[in-house]
C-alpha atoms as a PDB file:
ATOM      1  CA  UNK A   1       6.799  -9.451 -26.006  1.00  0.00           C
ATOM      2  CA  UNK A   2       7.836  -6.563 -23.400  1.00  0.00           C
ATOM      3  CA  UNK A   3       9.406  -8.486 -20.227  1.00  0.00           C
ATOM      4  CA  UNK A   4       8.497  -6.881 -16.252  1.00  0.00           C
ATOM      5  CA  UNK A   5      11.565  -7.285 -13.755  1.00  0.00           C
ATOM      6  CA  UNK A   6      10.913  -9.957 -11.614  1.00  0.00           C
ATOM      7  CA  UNK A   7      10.888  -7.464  -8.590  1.00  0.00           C
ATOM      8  CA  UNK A   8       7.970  -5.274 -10.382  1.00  0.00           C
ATOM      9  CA  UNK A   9       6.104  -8.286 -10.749  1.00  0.00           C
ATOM     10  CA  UNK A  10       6.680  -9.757  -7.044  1.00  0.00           C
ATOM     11  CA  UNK A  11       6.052  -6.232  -5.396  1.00  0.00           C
ATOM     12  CA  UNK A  12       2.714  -6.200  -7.423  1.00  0.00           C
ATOM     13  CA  UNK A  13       1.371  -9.078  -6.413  1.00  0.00           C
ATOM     14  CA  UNK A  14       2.267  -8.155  -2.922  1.00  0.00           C
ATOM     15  CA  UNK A  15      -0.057  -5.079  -3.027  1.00  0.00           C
ATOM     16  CA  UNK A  16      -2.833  -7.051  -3.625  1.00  0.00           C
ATOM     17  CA  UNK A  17      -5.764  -7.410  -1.354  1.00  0.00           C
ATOM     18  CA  UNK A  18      -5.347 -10.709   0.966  1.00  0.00           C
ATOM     19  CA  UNK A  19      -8.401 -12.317  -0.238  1.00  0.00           C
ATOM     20  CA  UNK A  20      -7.891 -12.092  -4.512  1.00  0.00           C
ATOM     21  CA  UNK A  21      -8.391 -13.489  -7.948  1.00  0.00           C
ATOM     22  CA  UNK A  22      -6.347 -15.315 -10.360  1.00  0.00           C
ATOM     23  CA  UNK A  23      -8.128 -12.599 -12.997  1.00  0.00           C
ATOM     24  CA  UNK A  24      -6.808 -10.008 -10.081  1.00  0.00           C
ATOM     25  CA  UNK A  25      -3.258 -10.694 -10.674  1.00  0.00           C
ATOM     26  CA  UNK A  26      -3.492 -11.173 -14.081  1.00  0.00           C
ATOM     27  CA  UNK A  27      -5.584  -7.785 -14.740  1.00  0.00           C
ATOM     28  CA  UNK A  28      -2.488  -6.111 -12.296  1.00  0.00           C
ATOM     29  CA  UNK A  29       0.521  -7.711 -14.380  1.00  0.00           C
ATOM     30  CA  UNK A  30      -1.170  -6.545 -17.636  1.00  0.00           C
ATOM     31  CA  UNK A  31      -1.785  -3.013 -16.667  1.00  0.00           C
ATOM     32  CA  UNK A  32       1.801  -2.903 -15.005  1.00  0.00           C
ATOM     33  CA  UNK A  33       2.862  -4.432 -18.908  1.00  0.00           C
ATOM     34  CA  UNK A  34       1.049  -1.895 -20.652  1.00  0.00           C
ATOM     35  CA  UNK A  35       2.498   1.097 -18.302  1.00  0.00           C
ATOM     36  CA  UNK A  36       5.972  -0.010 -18.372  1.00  0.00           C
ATOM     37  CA  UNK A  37       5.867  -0.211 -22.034  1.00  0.00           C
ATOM     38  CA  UNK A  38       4.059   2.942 -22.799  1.00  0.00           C
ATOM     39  CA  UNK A  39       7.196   4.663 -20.448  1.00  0.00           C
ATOM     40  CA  UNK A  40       9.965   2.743 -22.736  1.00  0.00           C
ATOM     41  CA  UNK A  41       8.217   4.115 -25.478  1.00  0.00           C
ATOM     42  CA  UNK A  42       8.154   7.962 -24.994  1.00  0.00           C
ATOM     43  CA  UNK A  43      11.621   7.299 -23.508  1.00  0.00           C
ATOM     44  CA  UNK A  44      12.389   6.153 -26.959  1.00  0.00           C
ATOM     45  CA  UNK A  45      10.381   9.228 -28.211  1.00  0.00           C
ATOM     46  CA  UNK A  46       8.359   6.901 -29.763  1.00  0.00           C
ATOM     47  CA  UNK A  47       4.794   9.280 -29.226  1.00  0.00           C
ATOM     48  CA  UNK A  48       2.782  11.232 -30.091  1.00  0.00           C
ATOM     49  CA  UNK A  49       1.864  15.442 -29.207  1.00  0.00           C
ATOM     50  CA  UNK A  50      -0.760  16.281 -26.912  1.00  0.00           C
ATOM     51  CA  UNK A  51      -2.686  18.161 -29.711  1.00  0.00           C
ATOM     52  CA  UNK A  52      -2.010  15.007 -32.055  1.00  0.00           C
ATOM     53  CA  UNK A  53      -3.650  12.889 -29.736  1.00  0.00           C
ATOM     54  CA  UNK A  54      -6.467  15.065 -29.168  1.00  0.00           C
ATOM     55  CA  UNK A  55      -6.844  14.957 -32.853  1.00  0.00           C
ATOM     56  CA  UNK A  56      -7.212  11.284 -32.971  1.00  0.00           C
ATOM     57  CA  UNK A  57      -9.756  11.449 -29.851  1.00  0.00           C
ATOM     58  CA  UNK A  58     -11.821  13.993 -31.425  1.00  0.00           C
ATOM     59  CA  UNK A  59     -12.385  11.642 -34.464  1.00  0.00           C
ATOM     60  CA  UNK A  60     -12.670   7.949 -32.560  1.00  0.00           C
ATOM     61  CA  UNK A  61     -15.296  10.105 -30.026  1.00  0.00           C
ATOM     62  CA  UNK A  62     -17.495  10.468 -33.233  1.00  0.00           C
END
């Protein structure tokens, strides 16, 4: 499981409207997840081309 600095996850909650969800939060902490894990990962040069991607688009689009 990736792991969010507890300062990410505190400054994302704060940005939150006043008036929220529990699904709120929880939808914000997952996306925040998913985009500081996709950033580790082309750090790590673990991606894929523009073009390659494209490729893969093209045929899930079918």
């Amino acid at each position: 499981m990736f792991a969010l600095d507890k300062k990410k996850i505190i400054n994302s909650l704060r940005n939150l409207p006043e008036k929220t969800t529990v699904e709120d939060a929880m939808e914000r902490l997952y996306l925040l997840t998913k985009i500081e894990k996709g950033i580790k990962q082309a750090d790590e040069g673990k991606c894929i081309s523009h073009e390659e991607a494209k490729k893969k688009m093209k045929k899930w689009l079918k």
